[in-house]
C-alpha atoms as a PDB file:
ATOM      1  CA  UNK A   1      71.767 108.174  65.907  1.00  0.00           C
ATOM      2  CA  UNK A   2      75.026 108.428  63.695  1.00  0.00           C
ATOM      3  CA  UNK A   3      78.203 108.056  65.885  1.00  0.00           C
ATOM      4  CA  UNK A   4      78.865 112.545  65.472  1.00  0.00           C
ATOM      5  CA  UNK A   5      75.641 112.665  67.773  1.00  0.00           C
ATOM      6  CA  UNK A   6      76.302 110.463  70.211  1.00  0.00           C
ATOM      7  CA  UNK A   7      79.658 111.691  70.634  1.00  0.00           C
ATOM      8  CA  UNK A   8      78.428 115.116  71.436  1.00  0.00           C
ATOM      9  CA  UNK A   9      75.545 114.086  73.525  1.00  0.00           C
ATOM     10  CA  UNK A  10      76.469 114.849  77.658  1.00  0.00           C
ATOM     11  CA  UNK A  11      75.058 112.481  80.545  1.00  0.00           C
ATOM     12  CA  UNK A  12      74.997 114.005  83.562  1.00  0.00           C
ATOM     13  CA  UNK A  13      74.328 111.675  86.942  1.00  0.00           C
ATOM     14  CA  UNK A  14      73.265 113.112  90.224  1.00  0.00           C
ATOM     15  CA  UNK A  15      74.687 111.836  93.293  1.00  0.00           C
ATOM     16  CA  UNK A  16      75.925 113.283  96.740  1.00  0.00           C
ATOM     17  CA  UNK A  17      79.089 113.691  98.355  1.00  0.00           C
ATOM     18  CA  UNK A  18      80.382 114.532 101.677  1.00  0.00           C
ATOM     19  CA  UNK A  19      81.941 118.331 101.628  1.00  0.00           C
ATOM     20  CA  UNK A  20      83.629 119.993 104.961  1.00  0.00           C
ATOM     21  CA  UNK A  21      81.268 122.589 105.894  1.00  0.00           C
ATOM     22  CA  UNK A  22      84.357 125.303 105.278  1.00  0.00           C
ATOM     23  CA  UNK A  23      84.859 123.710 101.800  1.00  0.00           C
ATOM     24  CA  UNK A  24      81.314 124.257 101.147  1.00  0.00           C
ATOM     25  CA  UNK A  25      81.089 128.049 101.954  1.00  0.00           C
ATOM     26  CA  UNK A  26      84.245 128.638 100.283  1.00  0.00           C
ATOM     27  CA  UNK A  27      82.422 126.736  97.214  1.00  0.00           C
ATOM     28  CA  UNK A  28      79.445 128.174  97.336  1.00  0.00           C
ATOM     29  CA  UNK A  29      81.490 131.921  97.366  1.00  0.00           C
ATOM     30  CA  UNK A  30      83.078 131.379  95.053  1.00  0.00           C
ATOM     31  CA  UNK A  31      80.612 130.207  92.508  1.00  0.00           C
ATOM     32  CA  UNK A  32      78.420 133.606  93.046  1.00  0.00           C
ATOM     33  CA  UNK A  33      81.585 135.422  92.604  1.00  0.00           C
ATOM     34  CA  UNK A  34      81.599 133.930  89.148  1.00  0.00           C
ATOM     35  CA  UNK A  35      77.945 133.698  88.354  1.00  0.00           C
ATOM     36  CA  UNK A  36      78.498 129.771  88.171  1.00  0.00           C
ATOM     37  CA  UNK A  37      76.634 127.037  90.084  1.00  0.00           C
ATOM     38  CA  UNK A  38      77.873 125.159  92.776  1.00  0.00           C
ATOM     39  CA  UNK A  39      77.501 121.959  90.570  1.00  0.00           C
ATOM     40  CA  UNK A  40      79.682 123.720  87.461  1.00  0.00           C
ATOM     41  CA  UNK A  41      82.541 124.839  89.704  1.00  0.00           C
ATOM     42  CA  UNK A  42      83.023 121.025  91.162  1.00  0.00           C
ATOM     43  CA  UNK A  43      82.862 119.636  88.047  1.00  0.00           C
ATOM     44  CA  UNK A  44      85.402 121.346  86.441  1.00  0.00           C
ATOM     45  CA  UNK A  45      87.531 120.993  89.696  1.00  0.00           C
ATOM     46  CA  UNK A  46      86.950 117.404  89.003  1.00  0.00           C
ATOM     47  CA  UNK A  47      87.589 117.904  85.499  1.00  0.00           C
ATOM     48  CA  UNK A  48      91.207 119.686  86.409  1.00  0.00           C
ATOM     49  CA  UNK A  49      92.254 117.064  89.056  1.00  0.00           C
ATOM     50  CA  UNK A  50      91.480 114.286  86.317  1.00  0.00           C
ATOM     51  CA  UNK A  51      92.912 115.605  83.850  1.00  0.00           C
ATOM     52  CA  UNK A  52      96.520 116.040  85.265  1.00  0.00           C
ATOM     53  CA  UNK A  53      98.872 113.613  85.228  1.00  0.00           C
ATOM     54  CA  UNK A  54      99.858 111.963  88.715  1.00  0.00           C
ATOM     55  CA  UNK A  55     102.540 113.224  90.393  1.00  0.00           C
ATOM     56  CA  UNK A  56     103.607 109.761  90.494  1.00  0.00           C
ATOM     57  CA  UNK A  57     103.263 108.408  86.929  1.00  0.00           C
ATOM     58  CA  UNK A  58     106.347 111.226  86.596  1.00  0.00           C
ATOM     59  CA  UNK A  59     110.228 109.362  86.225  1.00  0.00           C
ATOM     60  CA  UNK A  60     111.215 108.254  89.320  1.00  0.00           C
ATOM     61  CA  UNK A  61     114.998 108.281  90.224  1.00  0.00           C
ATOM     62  CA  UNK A  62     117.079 105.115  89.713  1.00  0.00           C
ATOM     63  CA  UNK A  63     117.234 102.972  92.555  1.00  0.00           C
ATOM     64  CA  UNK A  64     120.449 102.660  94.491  1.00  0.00           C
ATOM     65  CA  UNK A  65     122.540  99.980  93.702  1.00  0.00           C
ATOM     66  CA  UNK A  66     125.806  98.292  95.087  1.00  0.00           C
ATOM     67  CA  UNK A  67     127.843  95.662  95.560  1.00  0.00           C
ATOM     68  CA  UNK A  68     127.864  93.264  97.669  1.00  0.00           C
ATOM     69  CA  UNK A  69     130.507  90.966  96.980  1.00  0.00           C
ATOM     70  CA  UNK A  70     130.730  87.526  96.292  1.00  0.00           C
ATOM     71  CA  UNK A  71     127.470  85.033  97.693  1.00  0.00           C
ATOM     72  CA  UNK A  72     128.783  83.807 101.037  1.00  0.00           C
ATOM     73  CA  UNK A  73     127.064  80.222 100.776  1.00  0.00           C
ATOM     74  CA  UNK A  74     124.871  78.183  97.377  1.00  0.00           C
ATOM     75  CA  UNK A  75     121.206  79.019  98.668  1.00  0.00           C
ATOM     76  CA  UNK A  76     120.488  76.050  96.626  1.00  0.00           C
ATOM     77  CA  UNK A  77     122.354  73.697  98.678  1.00  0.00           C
ATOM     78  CA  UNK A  78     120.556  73.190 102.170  1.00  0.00           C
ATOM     79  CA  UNK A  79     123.522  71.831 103.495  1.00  0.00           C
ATOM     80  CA  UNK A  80     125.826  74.221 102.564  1.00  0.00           C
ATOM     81  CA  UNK A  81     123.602  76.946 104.403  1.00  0.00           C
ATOM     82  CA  UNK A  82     122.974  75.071 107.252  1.00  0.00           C
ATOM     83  CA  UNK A  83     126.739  75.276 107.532  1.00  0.00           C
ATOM     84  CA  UNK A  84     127.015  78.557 107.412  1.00  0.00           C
ATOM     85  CA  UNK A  85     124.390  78.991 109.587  1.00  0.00           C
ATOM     86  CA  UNK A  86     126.080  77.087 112.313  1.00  0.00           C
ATOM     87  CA  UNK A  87     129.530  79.014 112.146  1.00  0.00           C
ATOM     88  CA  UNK A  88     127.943  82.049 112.998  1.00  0.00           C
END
């Protein structure tokens, strides 16, 4: 098979899912309104849902900052935080 054919060949896998009985009316509706199957319409429901990009892969807003002054005490000296611990 040259790589063209494979790349337009289409595997399609059986398999079952759990669908709210309201979701499945609605489904199967709809895809007699369109002269689909039930199978077609999922897919490319799938296929939409997919496809879009995550609402949060979008740029987020830049955390806050501020400052906070000056360190109180050296967090590297154990000591010198034990002393500040104390005069609280």
């Amino acid at each position: 098979m040259t790589g063209s054919h494979i790349d337009r060949m289409v595997v399609h896998m059986k398999t079952t899912l759990n669908i709210d009985d309201s979701v499945m009316k609605r489904l199967r509706e709809e895809a007699a309104r369109r002269g689909t199957t039930m199978s077609e319409l999922v897919e490319a429901g799938l296929r939409l849902v997919l496809e879009r990009e995550p609402e949060w892969q979008h740029e987020l807003p830049p955390l806050p900052s501020w400052d906070g002054g000056r360190a109180r005490v050296d967090l590297a000296s154990r000591s010198a935080l034990h002393d500040f611990m104390e005069e609280r």
